[in-house]
Protein backbone atom coordinates (compact mmCIF):
# COMPACT_ATOMS: atom_id res chain seq x y z
CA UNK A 1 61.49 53.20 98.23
CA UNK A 2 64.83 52.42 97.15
CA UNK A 3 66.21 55.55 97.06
CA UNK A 4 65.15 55.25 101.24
CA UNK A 5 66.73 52.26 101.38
CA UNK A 6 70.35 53.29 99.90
CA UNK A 7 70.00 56.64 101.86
CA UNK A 8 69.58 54.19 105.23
CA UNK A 9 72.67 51.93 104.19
CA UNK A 10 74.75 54.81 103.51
CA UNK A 11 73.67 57.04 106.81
CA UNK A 12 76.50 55.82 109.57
CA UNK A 13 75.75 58.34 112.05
CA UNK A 14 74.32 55.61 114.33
CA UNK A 15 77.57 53.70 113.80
CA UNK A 16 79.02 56.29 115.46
CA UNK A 17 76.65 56.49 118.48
CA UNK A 18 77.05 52.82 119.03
CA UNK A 19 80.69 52.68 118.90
CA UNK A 20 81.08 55.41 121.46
CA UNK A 21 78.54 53.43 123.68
CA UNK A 22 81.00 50.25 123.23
CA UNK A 23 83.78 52.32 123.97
CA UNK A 24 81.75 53.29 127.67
CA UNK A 25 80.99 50.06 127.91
CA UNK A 26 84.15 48.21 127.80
CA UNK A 27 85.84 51.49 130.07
CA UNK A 28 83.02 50.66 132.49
CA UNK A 29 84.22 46.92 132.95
CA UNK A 30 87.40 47.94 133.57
CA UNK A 31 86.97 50.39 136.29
CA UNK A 32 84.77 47.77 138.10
CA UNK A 33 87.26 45.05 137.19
CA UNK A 34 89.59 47.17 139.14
CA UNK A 35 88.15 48.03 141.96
CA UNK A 36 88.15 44.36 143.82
CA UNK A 37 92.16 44.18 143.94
CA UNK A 38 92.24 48.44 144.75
CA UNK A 39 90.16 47.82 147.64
CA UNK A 40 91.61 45.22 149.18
CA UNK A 41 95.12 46.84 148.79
CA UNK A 42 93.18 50.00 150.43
CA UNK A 43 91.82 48.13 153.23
CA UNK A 44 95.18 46.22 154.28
CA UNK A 45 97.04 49.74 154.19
CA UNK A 46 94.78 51.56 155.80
CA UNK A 47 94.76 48.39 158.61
CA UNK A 48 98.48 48.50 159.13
CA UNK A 49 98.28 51.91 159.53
CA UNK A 50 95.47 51.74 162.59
CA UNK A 51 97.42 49.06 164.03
CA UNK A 52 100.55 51.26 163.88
CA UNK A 53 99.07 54.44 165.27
CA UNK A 54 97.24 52.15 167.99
CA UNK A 55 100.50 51.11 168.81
CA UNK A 56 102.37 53.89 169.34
CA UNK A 57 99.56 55.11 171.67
CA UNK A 58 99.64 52.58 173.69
CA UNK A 59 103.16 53.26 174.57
C-alpha cells in the first residue's frame, strides 16, 4: 500500500492535464473579456459607414 501511495505522489501526469485546462481557461476569459469593447467599436464603424453610403445616395 505504500509503495501505491509514493507511486501516486510521484505520478504528475495529471498536473499536466490540469495546467493545460487552466491555461484554456484563463485564454477563454480573455477572448470573452474582449469581445464587449470589439463589438461596440464594430458596430459604431460599421454605423458610420451606412450613414455615409446612405448619404452619398441620397445625393
Amino acid at each position: 500500500m505504500t509503495n501505491l501511495f509514493s507511486r501516486f505522489v510521484k505520478d504528475e501526469s495529471g498536473a499536466t492535464a490540469i495546467e493545460y485546462g487552466l491555461i484554456a481557461a484563463i485564454v477563454g476569459v480573455g477572448i470573452i473579456a474582449g469581445l464587449g469593447p470589439l463589438t461596440e467599436a464594430l458596430n459604431t464603424t460599421f454605423g458610420t459607414i451606412s450613414t455615409k453610403l446612405g448619404e452619398a445616395g441620397a445625393e
